[in-house]
Protein backbone atom coordinates (compact mmCIF):
# COMPACT_ATOMS: atom_id res chain seq x y z
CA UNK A 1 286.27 8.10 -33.91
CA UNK A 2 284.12 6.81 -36.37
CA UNK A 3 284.62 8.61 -40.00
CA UNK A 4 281.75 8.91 -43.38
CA UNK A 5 284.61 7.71 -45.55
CA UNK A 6 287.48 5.32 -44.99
CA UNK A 7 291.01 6.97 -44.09
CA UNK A 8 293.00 5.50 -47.54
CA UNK A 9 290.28 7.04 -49.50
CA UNK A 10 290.88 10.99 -47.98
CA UNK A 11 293.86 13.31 -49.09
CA UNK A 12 296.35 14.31 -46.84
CA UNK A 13 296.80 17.32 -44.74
CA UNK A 14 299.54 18.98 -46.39
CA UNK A 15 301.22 20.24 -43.07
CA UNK A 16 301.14 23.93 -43.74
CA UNK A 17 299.86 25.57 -39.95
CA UNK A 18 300.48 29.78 -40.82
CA UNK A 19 298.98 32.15 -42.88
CA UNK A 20 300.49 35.03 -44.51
CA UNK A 21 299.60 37.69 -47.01
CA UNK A 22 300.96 38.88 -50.82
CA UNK A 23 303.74 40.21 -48.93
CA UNK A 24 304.62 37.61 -46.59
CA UNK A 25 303.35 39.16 -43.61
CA UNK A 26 302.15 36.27 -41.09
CA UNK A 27 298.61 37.12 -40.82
CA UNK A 28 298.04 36.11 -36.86
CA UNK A 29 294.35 35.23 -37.08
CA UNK A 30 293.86 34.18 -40.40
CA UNK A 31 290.37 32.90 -39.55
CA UNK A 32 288.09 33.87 -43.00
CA UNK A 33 291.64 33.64 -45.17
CA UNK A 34 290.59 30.56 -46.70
CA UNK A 35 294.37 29.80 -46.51
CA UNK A 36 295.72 26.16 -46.54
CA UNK A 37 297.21 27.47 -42.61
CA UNK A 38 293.55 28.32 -41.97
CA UNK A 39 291.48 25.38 -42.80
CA UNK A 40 294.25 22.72 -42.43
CA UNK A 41 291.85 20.50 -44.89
CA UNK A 42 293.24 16.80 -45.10
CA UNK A 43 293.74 13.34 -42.65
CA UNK A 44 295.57 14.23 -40.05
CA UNK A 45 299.06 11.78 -40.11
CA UNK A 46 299.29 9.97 -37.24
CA UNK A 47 301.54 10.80 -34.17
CA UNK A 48 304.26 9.50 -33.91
CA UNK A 49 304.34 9.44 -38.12
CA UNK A 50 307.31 7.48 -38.36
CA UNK A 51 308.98 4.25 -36.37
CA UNK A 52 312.40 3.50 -36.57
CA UNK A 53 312.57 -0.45 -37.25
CA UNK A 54 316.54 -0.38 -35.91
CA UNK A 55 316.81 -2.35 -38.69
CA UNK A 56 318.52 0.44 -41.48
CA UNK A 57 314.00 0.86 -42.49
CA UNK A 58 311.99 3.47 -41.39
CA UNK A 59 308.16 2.81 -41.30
CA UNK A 60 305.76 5.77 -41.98
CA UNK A 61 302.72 5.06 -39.96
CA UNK A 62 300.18 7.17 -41.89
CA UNK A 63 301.49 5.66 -45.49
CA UNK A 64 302.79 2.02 -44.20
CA UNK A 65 305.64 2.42 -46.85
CA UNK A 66 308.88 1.58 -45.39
CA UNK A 67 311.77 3.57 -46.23
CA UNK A 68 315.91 3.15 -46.32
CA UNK A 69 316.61 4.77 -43.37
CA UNK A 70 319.71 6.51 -45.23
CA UNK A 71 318.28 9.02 -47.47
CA UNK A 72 321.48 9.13 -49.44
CA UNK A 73 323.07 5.60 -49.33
CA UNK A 74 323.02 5.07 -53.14
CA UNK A 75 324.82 8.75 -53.92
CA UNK A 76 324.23 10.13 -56.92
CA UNK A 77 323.27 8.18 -60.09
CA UNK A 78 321.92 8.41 -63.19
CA UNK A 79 318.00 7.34 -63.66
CA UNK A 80 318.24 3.80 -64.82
CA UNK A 81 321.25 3.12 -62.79
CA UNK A 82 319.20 3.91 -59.57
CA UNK A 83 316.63 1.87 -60.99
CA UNK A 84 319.04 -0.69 -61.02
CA UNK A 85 321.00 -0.29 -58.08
CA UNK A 86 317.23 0.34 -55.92
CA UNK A 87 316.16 -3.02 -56.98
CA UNK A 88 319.34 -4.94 -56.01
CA UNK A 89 319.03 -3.69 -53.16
CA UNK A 90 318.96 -6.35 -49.86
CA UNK A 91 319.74 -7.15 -46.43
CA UNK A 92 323.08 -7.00 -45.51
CA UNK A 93 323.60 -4.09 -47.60
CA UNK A 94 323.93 -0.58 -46.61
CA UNK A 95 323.59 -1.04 -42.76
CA UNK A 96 320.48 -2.72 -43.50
CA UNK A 97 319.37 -5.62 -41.67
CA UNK A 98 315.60 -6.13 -42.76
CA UNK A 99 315.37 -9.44 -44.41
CA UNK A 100 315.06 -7.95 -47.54
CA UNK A 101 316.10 -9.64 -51.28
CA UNK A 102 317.32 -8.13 -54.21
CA UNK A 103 314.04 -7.00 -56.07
CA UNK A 104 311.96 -6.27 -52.41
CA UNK A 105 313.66 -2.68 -53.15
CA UNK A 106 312.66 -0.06 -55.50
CA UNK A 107 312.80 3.65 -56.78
CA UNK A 108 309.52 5.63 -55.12
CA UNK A 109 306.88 6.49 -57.83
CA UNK A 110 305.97 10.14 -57.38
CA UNK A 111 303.16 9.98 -55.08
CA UNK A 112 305.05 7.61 -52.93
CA UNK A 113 308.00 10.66 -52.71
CA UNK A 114 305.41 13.52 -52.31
CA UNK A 115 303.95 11.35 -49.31
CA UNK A 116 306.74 12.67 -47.59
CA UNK A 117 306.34 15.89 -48.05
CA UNK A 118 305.38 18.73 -45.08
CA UNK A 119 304.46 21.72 -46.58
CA UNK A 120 305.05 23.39 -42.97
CA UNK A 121 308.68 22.72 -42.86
CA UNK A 122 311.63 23.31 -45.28
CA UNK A 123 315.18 22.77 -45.89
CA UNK A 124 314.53 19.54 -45.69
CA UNK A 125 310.66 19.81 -46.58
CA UNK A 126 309.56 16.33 -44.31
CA UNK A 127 308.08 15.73 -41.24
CA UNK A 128 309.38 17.50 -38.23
CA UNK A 129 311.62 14.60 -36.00
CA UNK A 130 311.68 12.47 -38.61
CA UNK A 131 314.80 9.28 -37.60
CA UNK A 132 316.01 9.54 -41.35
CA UNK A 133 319.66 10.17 -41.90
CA UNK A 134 321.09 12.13 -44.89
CA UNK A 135 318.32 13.44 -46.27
CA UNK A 136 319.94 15.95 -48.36
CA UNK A 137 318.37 19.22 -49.52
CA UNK A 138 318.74 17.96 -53.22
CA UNK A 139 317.04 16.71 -56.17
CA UNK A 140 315.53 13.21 -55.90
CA UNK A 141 314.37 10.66 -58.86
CA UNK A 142 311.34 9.14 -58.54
CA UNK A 143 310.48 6.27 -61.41
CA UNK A 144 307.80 7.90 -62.79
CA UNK A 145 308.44 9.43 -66.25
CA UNK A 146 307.35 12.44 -67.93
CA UNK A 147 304.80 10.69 -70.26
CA UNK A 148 304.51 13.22 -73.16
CA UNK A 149 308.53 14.19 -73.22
CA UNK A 150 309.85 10.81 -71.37
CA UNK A 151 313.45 11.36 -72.24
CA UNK A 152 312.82 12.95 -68.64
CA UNK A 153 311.81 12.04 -65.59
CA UNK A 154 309.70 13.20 -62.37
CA UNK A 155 311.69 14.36 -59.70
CA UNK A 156 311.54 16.05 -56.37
CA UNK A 157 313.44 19.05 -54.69
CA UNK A 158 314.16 18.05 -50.93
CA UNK A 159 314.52 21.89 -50.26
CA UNK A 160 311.02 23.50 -50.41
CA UNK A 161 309.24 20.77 -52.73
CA UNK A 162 308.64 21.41 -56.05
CA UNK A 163 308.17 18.87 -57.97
CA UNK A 164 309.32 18.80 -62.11
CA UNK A 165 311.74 17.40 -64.35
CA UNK A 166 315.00 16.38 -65.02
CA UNK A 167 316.94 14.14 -68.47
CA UNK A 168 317.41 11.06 -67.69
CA UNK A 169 321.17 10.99 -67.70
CA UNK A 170 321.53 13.91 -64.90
CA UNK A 171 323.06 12.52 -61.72
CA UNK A 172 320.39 12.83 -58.86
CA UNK A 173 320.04 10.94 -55.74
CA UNK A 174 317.25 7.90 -54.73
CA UNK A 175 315.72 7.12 -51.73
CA UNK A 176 315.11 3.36 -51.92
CA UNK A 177 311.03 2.44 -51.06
CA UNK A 178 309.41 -1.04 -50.51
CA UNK A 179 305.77 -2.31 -49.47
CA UNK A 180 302.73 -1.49 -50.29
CA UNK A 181 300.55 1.67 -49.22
CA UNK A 182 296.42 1.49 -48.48
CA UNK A 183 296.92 5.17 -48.17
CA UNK A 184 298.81 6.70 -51.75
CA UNK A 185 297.26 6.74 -54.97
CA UNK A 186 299.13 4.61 -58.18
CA UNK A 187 300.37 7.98 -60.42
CA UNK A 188 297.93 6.73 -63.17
CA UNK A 189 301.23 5.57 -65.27
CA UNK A 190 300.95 2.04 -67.36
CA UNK A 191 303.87 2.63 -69.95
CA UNK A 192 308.01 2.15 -69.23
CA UNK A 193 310.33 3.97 -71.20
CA UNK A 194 313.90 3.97 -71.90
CA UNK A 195 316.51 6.93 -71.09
CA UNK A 196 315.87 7.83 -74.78
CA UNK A 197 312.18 8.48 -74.00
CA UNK A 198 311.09 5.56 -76.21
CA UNK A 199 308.65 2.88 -74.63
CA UNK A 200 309.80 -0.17 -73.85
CA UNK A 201 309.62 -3.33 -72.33
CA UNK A 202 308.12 -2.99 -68.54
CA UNK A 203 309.14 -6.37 -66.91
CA UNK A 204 312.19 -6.07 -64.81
CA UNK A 205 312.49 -2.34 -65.13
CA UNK A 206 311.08 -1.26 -62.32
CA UNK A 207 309.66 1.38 -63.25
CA UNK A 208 306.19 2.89 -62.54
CA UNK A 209 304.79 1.97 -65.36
CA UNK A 210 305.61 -2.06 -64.77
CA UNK A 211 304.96 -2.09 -61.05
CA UNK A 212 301.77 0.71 -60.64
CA UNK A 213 302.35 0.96 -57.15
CA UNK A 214 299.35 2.48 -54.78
CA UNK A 215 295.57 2.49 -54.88
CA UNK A 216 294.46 2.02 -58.18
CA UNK A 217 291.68 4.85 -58.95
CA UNK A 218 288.13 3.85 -58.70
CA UNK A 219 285.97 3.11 -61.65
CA UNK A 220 284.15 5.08 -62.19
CA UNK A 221 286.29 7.73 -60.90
CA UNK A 222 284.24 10.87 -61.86
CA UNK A 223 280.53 11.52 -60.61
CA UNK A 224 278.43 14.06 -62.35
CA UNK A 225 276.19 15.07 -59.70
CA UNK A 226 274.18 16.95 -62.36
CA UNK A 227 273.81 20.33 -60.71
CA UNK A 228 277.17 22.15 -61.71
CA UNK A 229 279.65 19.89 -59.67
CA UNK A 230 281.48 16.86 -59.51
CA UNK A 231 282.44 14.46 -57.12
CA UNK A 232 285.88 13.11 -56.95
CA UNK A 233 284.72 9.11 -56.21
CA UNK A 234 288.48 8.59 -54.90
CA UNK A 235 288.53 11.28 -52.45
CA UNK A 236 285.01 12.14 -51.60
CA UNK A 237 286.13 15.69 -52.51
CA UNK A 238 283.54 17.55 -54.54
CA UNK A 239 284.84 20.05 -57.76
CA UNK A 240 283.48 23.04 -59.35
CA UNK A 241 282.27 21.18 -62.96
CA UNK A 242 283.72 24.61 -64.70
CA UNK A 243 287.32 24.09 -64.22
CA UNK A 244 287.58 27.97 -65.48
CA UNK A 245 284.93 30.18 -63.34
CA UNK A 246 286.99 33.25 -62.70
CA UNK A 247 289.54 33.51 -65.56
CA UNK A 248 292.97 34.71 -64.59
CA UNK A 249 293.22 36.14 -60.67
CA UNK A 250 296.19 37.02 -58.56
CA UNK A 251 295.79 34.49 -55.53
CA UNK A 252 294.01 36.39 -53.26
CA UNK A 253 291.35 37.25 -55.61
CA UNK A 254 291.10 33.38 -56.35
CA UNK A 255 290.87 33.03 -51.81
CA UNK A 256 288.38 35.71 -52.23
CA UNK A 257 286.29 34.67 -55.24
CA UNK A 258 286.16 30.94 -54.26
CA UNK A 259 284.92 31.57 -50.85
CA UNK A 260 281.87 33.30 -52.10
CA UNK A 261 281.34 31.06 -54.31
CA UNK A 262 277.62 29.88 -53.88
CA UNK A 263 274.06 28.14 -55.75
CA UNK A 264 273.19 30.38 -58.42
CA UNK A 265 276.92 30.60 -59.62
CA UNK A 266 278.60 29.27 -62.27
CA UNK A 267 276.27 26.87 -63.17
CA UNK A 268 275.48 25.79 -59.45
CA UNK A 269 272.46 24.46 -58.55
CA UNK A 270 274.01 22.60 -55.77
CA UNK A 271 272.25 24.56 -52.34
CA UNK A 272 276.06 25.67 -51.53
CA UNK A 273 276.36 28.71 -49.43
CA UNK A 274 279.26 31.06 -48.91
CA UNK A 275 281.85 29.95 -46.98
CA UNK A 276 281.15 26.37 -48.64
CA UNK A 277 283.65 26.61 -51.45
CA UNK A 278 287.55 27.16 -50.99
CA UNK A 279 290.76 27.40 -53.04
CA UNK A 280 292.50 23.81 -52.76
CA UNK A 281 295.64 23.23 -51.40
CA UNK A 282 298.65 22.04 -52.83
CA UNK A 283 297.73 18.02 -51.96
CA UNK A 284 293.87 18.28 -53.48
CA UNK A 285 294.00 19.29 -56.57
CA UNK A 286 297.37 17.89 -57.42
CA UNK A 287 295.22 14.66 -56.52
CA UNK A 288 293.43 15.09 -59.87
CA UNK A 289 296.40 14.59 -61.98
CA UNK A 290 296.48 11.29 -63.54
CA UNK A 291 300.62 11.14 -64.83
CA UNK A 292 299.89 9.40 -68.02
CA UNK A 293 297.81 11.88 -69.37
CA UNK A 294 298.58 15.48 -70.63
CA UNK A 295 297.02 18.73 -71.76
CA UNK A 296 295.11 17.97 -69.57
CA UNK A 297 296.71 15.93 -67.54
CA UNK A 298 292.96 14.28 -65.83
CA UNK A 299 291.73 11.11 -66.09
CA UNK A 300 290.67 9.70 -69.28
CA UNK A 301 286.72 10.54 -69.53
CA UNK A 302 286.71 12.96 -66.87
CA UNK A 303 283.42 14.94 -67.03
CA UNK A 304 284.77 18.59 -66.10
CA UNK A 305 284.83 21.32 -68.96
CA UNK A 306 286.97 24.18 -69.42
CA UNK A 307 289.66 23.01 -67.80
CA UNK A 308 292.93 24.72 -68.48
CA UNK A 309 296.14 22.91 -69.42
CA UNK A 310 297.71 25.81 -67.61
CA UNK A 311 298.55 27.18 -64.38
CA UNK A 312 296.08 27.07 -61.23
CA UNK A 313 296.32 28.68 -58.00
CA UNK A 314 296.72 27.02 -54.73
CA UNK A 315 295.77 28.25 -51.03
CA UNK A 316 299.41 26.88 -49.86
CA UNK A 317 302.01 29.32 -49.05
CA UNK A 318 305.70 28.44 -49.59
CA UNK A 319 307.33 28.33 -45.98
CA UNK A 320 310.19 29.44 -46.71
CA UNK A 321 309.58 31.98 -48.73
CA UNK A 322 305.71 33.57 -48.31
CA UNK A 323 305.57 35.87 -50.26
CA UNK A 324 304.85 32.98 -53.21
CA UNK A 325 302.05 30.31 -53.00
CA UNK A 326 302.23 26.89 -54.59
CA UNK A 327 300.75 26.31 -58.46
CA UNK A 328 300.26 23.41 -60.38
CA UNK A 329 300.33 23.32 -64.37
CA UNK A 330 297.60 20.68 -65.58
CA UNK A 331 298.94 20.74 -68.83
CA UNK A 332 301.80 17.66 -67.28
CA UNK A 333 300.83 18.00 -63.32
CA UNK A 334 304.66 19.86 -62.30
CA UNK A 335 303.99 21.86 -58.64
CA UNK A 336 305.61 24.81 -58.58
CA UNK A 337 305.54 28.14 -57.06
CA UNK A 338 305.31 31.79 -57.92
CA UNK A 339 304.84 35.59 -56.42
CA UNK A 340 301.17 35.75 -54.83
CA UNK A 341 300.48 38.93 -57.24
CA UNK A 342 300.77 36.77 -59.95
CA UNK A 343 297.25 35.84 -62.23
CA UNK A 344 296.70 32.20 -62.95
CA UNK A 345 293.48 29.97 -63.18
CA UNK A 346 291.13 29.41 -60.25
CA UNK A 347 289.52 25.81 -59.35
CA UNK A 348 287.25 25.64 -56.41
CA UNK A 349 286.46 22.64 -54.48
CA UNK A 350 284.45 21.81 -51.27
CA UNK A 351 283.78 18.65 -49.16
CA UNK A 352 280.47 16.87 -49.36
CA UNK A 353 277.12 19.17 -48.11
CA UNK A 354 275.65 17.35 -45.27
CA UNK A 355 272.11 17.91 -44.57
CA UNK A 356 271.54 18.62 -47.95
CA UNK A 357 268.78 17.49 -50.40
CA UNK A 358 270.52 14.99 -51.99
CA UNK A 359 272.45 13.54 -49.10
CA UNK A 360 269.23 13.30 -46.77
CA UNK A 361 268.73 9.47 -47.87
CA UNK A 362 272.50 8.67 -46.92
């Protein structure tokens, strides 16, 4: 089926298929929630997601990375030794049987672990029949580094999926990565630093700051569309120019207040309706976060205002535990979660009007 943008350029479903309310009730026919469960917003991954190459790889279909097939074959290390030990990595190794040379290998950047991630499912939080084998309910590195405090590094919880922080010389596991994606954005990182968090050399490291793995963002990446929004040039999604419209709201408030969201608010002069507006999931606004920037972390010469380098609300419940909804803190870009009665910051966001003034020409 023919689609108005191209299939890299769109953000992920983030798997979540239920709805529940503040007290983690499943609501049975969430229609008019705005929940993530509801509107199920995002590319659909393709079915099967993942082939098993029978060669120790696994091959995600939607992301065309291919993985170690053992989620846990290098134990647990600290950061630069899995650096090291990912990138010497090669056939005949480790029940693999690929091909593969030392430096074909490396640690995931953290988009290319979050790819992974299915926000429907925990304990582990992937796909559902995935072929992996020891994926362990544990902390993960990635090589992407906390750019303001980089004695630490980004890492990911294989339970429910946060994703934060960790020093350096903590022992946490790897799942090796090779190839390149058309599908996940680069993190935005361009600077390697040492387990002291001082910058240093890139070649050889492997790091994500020497190899900048994924799409790189567009340039320009930002569109001021001049009438209270903003368009989102690498994912066609379209954001509230006021990155503060509501001030603190428990989360469903923020549900509430972004769905009737409309022209004539908050600056709009856009010809949205209600119902046009939403409360993003977990997967679109954490696509805003550009991991070499902080407080906050957006793209250099982003044209938003008010932004917060604080907490904001997501419409994605945590699984396993609903009576919380995910949050992400654009002051670094960590996802988190945290009771639904709690107030943080509201962001709407909305896919492209058709049939509208401005998009009659297109």
């Amino acid at each position: 089926m023919a689609q108005e943008h191209p299939a890299e350029s769109r953000v992920p479903r983030t798997g979540q298929e239920k709805c529940w309310d503040t007290r983690g009730r499943q609501i049975h026919s969430p229609q008019g929630t705005g929940q993530d469960g509801e509107l199920k917003k995002g590319e659909r991954s393709p079915d099967p997601r993942f082939t098993d190459n029978q060669d120790g790889t696994v091959t995600d279909n939607f992301t065309k990375l291919i993985w170690l097939k053992n989620a846990d074959a290098l134990g647990e290390l600290k950061w630069e030794d899995a650096l090291d030990r990912t990138r010497r990595l090669a056939s005949g190794s480790h029940h693999l049987n690929d091909g593969s040379a030392a430096g074909d290998w490396r640690m995931p950047n953290l988009r290319e672990m979050l790819s992974l991630i299915d926000y429907g499912r925990y304990e582990p939080i992937i796909p559902e029949g995935h072929p992996f084998e020891n994926v362990r309910t544990a902390i993960y590195w990635t090589s992407t580094s906390l750019a303001p405090a980089a004695r630490m590094s980004w890492m990911m919880t294989l339970g429910i999926g946060p994703t934060v922080f960790d020093i350096k010389f903590s022992l946490n596991r790897t799942w090796p990565v090779r190839g390149k994606s058309p599908v996940v954005p680069r993190t935005g990182q361009k600077v390697a630093f040492d387990s002291n968090g001082d910058p240093t050399n890139a070649e050889g490291t492997g790091q994500d700051g020497e190899l900048q793995a994924g799409r790189p963002f567009p340039d320009p990446r930002f569109t001021d569309n001049g009438d209270g929004t903003v368009t989102d040039n690498m994912t066609h999604l379209v954001w509230l120019k006021d990155g503060n419209p509501f001030g603190f709201r428990v989360w469903e408030e923020g549900l509430a207040l972004c769905d009737a969201l409309s022209d004539g608010d908050a600056g709009l002069k856009d010809g949205s309706k209600p119902g046009d507006w939403r409360l993003p999931n977990i997967r679109e606004i954490e696509s805003l976060v550009d991991y070499n920037e902080a407080g906050p972390c957006l793209p250099k010469g982003h044209p938003f205002q008010n932004v917060r380098p604080s907490s904001y609300w997501t419409s994605t419940s945590v699984e396993a535990a609903p009576t919380e909804a995910m949050f992400i803190i654009l002051g670094v870009g960590p996802s988190i979660f945290e009771s639904k009665e709690h107030p943080f910051f509201i962001w709407p966001v909305r896919d492209k009007l058709h049939g509208h003034r401005k998009d009659q020409t297109e």
